[in-house]
C-alpha atoms as a PDB file:
ATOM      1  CA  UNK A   1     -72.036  97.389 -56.980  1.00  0.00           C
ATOM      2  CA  UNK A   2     -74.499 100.193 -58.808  1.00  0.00           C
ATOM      3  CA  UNK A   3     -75.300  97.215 -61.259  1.00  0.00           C
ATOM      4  CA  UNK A   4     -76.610  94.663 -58.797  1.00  0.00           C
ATOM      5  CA  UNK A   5     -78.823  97.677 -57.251  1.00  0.00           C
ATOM      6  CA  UNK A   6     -80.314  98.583 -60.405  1.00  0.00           C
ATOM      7  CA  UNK A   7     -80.749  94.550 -61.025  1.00  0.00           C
ATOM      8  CA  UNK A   8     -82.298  94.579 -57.811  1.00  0.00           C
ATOM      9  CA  UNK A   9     -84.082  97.323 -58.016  1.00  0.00           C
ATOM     10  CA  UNK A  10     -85.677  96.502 -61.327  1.00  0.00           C
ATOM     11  CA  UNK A  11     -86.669  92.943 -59.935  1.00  0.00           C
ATOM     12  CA  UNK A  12     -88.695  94.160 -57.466  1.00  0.00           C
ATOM     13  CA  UNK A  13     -90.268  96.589 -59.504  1.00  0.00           C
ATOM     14  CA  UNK A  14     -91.487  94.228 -61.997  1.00  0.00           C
ATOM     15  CA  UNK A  15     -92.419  91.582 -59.738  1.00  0.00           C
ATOM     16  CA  UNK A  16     -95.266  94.042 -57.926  1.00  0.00           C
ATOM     17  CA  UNK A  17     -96.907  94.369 -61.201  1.00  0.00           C
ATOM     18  CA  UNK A  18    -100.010  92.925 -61.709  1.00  0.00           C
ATOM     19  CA  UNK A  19    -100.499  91.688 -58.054  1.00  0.00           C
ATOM     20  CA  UNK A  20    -102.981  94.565 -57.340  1.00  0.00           C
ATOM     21  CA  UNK A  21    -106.634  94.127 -58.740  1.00  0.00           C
ATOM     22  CA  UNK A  22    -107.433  96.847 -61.314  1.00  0.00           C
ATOM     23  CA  UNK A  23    -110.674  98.804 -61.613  1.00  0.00           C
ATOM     24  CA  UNK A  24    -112.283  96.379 -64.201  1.00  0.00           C
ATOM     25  CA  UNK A  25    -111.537  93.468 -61.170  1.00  0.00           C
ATOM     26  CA  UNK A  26    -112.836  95.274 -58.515  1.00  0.00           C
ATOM     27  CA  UNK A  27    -115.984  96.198 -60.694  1.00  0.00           C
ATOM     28  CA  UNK A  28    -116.349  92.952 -61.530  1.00  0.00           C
ATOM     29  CA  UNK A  29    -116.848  91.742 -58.157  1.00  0.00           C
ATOM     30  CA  UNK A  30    -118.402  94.387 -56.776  1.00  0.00           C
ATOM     31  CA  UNK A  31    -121.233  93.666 -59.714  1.00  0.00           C
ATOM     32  CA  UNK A  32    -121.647  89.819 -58.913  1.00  0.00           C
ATOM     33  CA  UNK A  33    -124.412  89.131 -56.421  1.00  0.00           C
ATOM     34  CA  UNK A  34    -123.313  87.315 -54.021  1.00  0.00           C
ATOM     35  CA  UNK A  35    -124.222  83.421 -53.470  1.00  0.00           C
ATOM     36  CA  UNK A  36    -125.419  81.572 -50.645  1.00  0.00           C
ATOM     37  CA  UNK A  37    -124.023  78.042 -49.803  1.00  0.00           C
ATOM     38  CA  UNK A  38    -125.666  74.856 -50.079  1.00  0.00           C
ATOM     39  CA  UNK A  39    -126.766  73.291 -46.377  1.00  0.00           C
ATOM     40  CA  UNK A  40    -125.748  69.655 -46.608  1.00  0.00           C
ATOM     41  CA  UNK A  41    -127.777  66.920 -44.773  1.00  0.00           C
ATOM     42  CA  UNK A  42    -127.800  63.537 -43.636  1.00  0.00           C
ATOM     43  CA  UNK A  43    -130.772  61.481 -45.208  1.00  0.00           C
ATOM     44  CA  UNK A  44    -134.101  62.196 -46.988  1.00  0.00           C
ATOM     45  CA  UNK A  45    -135.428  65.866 -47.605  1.00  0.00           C
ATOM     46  CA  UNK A  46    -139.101  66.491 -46.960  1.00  0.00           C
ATOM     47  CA  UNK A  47    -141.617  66.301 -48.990  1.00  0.00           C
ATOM     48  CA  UNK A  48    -142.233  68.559 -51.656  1.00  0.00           C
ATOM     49  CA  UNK A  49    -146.097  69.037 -52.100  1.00  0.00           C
ATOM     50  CA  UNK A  50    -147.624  71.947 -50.018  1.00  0.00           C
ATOM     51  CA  UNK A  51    -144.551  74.236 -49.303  1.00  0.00           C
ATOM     52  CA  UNK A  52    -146.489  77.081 -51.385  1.00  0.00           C
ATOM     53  CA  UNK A  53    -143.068  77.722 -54.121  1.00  0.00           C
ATOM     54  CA  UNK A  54    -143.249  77.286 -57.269  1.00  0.00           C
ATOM     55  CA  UNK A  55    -139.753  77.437 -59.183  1.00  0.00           C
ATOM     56  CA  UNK A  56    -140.313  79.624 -62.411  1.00  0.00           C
ATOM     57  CA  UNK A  57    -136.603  79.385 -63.704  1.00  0.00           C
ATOM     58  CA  UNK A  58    -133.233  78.340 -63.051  1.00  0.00           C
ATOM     59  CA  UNK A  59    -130.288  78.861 -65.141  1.00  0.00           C
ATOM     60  CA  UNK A  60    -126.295  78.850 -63.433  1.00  0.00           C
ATOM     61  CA  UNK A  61    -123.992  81.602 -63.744  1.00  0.00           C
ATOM     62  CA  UNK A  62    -120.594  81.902 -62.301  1.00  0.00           C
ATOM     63  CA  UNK A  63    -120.489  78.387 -60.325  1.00  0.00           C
ATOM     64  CA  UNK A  64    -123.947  79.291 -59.126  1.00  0.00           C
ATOM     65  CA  UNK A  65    -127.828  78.370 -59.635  1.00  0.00           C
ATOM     66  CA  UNK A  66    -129.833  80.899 -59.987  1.00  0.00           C
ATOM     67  CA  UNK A  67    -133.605  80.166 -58.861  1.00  0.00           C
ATOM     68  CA  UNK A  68    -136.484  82.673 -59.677  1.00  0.00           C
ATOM     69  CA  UNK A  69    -139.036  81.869 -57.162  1.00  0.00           C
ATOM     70  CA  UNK A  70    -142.909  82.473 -56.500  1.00  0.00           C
ATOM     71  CA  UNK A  71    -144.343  81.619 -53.107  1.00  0.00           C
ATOM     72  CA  UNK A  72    -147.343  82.487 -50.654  1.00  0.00           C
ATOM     73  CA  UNK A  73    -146.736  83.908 -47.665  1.00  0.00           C
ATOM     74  CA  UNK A  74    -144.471  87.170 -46.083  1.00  0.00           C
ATOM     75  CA  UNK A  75    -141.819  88.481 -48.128  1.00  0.00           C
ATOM     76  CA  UNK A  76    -139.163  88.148 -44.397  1.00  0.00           C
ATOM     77  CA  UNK A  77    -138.455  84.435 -45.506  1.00  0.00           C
ATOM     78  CA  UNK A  78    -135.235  82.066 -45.727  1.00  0.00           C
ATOM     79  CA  UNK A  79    -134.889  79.990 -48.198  1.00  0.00           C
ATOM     80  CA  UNK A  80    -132.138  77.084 -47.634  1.00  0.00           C
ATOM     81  CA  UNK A  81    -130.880  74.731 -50.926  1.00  0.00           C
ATOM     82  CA  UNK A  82    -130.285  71.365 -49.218  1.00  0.00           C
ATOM     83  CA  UNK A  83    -128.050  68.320 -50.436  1.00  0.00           C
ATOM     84  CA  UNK A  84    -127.790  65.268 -49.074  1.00  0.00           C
ATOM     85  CA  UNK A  85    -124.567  63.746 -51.252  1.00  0.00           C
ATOM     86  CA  UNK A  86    -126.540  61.449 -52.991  1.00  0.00           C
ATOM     87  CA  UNK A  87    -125.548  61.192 -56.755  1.00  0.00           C
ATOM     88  CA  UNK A  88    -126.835  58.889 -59.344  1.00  0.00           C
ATOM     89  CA  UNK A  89    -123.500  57.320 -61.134  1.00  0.00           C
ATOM     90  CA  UNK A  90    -124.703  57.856 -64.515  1.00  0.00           C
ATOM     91  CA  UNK A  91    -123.410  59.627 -67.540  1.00  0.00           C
ATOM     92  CA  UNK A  92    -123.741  62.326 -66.397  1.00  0.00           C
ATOM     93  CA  UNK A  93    -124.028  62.328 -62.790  1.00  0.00           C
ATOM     94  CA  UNK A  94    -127.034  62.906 -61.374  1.00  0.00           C
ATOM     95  CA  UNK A  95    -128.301  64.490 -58.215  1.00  0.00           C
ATOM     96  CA  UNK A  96    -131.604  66.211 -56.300  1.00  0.00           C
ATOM     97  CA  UNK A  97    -131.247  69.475 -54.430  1.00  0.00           C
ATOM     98  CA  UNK A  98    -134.330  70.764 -52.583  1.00  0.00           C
ATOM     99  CA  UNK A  99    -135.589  74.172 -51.589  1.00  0.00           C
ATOM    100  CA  UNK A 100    -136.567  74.889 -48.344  1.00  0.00           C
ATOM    101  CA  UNK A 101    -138.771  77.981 -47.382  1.00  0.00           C
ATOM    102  CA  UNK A 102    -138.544  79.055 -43.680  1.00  0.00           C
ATOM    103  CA  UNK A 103    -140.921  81.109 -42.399  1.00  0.00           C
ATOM    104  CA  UNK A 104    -139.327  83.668 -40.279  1.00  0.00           C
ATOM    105  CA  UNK A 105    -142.383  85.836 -38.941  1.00  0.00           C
ATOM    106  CA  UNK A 106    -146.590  85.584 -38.348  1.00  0.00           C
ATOM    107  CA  UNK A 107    -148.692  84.141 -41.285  1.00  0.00           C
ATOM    108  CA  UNK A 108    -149.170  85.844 -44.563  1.00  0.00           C
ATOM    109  CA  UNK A 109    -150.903  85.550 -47.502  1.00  0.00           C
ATOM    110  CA  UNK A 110    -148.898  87.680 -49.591  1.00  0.00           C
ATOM    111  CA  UNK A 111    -147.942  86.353 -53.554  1.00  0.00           C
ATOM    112  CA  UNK A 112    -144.385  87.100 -53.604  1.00  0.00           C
ATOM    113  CA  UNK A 113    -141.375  86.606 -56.505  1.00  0.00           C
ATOM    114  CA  UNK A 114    -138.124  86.571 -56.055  1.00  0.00           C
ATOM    115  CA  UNK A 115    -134.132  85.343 -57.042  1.00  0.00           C
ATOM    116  CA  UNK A 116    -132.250  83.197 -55.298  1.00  0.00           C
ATOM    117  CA  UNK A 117    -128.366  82.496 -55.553  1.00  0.00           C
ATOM    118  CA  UNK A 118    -126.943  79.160 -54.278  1.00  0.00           C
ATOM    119  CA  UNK A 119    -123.168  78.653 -54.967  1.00  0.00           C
ATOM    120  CA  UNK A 120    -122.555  75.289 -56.411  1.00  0.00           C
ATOM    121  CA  UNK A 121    -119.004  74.800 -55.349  1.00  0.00           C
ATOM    122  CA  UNK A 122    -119.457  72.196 -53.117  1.00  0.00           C
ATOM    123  CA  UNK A 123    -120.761  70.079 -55.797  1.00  0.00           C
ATOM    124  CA  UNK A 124    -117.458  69.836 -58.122  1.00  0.00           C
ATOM    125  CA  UNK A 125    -115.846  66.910 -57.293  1.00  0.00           C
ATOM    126  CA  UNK A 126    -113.419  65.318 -60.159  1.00  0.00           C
ATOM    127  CA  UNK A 127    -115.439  62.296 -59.375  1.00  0.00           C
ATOM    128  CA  UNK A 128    -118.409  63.600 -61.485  1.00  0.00           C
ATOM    129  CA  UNK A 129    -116.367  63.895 -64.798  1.00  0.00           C
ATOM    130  CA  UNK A 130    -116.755  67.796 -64.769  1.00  0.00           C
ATOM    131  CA  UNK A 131    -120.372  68.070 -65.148  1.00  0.00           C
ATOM    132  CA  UNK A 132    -123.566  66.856 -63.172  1.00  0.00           C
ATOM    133  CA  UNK A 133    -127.393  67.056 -63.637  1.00  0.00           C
ATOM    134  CA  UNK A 134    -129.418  69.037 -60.995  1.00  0.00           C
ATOM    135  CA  UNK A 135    -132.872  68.703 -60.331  1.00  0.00           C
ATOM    136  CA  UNK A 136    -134.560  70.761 -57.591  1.00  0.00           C
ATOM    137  CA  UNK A 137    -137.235  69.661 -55.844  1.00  0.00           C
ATOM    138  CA  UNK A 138    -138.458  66.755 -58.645  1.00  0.00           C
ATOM    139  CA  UNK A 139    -138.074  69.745 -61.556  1.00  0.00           C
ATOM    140  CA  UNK A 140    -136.448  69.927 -64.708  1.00  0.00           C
ATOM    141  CA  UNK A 141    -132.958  69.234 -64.583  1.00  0.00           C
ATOM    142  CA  UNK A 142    -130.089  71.385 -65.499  1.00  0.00           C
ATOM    143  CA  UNK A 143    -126.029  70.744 -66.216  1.00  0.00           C
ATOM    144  CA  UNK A 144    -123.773  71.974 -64.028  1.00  0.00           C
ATOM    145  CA  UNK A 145    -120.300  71.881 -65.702  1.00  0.00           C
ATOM    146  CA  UNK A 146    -117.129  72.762 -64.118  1.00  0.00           C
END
């Protein structure tokens, strides 16, 4: 009877290992910026020329693009990444993303810079073949690989 206790006992024991996070876990996502989601439309996104941004960089880390962004007007604005599903079946997969600015208060004519985080999640589909080319609004492309 003592032996299936200690059996027991040593079961439970070792199966609670590892199931809480450790310090190096919870630094590591307490250090990761956080990403906003991708708005997803129905049909064509609106035209490009005179929203006042001007993409400087983009790069993707973690499953998510990573804008740098200049643009005229009050620093209190929203930007939105919208998709509308469309993809290109090409090798690899293509697809367009645009960047919308929201003005959220009064008119300004402030030059402002900043990063943006978009997660890219909702783009990995098997369908792609693991990897698909973003361009945002009409820009360079970059591979997204998952």
């Amino acid at each position: 009877m003592n032996k299936i206790i200690i059996v027991l006992l040593a079961l439970t024991i070792c199966s609670c290992k590892g199931n809480e996070p450790t310090v190096k876990d919870q630094k590591a996502a307490t250090s990761t910026p956080s990403c906003s989601p991708i708005k997803v439309i129905e049909g064509a996104y609106p035209s490009v020329k005179g929203n006042g941004m001007t993409i400087n960089s983009q790069k993707i880390e973690n499953n998510c693009l990573v804008l740098n962004v200049s643009y005229h007007g009050c620093k209190d604005i929203t930007f939105n990444l919208l998709w509308n599903k469309m993809v290109k079946k090409s090798m690899p997969a293509q697809t367009s993303l645009y960047l919308e600015k929201i003005e959220t208060t009064g008119h300004c004519h402030e030059d402002n810079q900043t990063e943006l985080r978009f997660d890219l999640n909702a783009l990995n589909s098997k369908t792609y073949g693991g990897k698909i080319s973003l361009d945002v609004n009409g820009g360079e492309g970059i591979l997204f690989e998952f």
